[in-house]
C-alpha atoms as a PDB file:
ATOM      1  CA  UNK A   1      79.829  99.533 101.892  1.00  0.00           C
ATOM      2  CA  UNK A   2      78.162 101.850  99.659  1.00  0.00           C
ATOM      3  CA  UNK A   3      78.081 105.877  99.263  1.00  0.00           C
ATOM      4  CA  UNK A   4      75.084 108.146 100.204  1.00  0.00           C
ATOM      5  CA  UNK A   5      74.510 108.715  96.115  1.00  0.00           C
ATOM      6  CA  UNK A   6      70.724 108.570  95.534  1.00  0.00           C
ATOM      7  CA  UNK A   7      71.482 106.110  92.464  1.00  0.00           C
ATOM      8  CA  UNK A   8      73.528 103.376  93.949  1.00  0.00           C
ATOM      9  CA  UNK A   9      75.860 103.299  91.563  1.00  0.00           C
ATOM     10  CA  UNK A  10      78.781 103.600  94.019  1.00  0.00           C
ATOM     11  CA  UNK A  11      80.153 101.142  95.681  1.00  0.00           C
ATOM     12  CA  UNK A  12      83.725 100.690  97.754  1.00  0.00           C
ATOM     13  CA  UNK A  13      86.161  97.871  98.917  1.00  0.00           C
ATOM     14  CA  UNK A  14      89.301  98.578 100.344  1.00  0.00           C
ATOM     15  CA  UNK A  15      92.237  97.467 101.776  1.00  0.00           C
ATOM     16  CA  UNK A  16      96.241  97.056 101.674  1.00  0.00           C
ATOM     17  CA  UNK A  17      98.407  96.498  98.268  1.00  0.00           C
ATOM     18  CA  UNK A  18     101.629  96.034  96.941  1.00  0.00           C
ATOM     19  CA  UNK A  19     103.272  95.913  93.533  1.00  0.00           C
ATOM     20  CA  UNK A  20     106.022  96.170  91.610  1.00  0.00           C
ATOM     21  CA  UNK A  21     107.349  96.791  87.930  1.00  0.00           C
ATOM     22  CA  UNK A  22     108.547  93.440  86.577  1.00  0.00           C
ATOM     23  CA  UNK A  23     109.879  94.948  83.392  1.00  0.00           C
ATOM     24  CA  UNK A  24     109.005  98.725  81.792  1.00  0.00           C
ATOM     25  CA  UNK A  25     105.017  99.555  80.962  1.00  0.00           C
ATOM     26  CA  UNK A  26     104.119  96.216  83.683  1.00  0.00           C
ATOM     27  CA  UNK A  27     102.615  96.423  87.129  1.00  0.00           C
ATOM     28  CA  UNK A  28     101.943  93.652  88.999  1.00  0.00           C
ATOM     29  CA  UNK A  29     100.441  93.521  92.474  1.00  0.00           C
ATOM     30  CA  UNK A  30      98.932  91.474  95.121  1.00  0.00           C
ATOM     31  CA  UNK A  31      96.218  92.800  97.928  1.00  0.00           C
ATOM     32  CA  UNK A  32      93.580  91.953 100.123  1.00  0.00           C
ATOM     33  CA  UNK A  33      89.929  93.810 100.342  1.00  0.00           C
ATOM     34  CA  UNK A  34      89.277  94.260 104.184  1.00  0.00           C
ATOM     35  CA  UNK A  35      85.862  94.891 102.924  1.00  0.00           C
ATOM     36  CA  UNK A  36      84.057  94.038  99.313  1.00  0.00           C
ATOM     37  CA  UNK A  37      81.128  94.030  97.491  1.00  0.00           C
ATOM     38  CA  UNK A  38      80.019  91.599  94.787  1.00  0.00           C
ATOM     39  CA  UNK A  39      79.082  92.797  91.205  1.00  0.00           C
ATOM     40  CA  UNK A  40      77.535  90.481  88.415  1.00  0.00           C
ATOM     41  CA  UNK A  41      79.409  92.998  85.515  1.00  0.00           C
ATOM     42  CA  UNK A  42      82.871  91.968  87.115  1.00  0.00           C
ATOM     43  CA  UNK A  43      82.353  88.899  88.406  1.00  0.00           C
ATOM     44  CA  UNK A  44      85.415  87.403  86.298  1.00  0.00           C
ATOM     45  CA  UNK A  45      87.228  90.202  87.773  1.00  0.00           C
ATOM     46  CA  UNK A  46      87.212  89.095  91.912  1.00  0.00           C
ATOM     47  CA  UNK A  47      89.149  92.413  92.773  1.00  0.00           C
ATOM     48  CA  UNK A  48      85.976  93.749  94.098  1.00  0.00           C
ATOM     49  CA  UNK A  49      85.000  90.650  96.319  1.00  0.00           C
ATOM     50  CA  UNK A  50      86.401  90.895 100.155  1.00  0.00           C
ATOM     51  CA  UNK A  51      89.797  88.310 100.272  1.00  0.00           C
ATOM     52  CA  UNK A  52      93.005  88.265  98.265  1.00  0.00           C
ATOM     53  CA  UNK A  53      93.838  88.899  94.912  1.00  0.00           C
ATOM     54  CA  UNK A  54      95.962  89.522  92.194  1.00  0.00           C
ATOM     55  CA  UNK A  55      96.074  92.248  89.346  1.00  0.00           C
ATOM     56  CA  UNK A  56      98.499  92.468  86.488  1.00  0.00           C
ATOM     57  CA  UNK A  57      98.841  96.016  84.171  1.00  0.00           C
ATOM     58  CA  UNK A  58     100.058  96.263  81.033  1.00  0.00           C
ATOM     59  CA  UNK A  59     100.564  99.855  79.189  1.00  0.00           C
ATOM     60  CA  UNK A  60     100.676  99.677  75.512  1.00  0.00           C
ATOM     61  CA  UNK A  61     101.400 102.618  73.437  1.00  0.00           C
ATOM     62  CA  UNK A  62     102.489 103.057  69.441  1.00  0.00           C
ATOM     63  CA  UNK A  63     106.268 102.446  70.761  1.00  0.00           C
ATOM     64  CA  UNK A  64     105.352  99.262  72.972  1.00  0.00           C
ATOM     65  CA  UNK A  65     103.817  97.997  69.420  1.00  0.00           C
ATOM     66  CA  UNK A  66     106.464  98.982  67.019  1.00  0.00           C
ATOM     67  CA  UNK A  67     108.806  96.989  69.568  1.00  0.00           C
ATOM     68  CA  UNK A  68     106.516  93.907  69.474  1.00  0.00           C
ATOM     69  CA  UNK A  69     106.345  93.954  66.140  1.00  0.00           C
ATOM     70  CA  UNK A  70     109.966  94.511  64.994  1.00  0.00           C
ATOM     71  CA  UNK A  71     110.570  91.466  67.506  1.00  0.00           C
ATOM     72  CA  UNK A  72     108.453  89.111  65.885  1.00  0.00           C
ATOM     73  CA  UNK A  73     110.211  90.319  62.462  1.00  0.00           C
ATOM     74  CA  UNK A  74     107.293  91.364  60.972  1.00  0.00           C
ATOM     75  CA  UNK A  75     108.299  94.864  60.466  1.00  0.00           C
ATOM     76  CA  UNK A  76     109.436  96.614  57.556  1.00  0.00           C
ATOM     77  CA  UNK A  77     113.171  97.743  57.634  1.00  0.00           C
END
């Protein structure tokens, strides 16, 4: 489905998802596009095509990486 914009830049899917946050700053969830639209800049992506699919978030900040790094004991002390 597309939008009434004159450029056809816009297009939609939708349909139901779910997630949850494994561990702090990460989102996982799972859903299914009722309705999709195929687009050759995302095509690794899939969450635009109509079916199921899967999409994992990660938020990384200047904390997240200070924690990464003093884990990996590269850090200055």
């Amino acid at each position: 489905m597309t939008s009434g914009d004159a450029s056809g830049t816009d297009k939609w899917s939708f349909g139901p998802s779910i997630g949850y946050t494994p561990k702090e700053n990460v989102w996982v969830s799972v859903g299914w596009n009722v309705s999709g639209f195929e687009d050759e800049d995302f095509e690794a992506a899939r969450y635009t095509q109509q079916g199921p699919y899967i999409k994992l978030r990660a938020k990384f900040d200047q904390n997240t990486l200070k924690g990464v790094i003093k884990g990996l004991g590269l850090g200055a002390e």
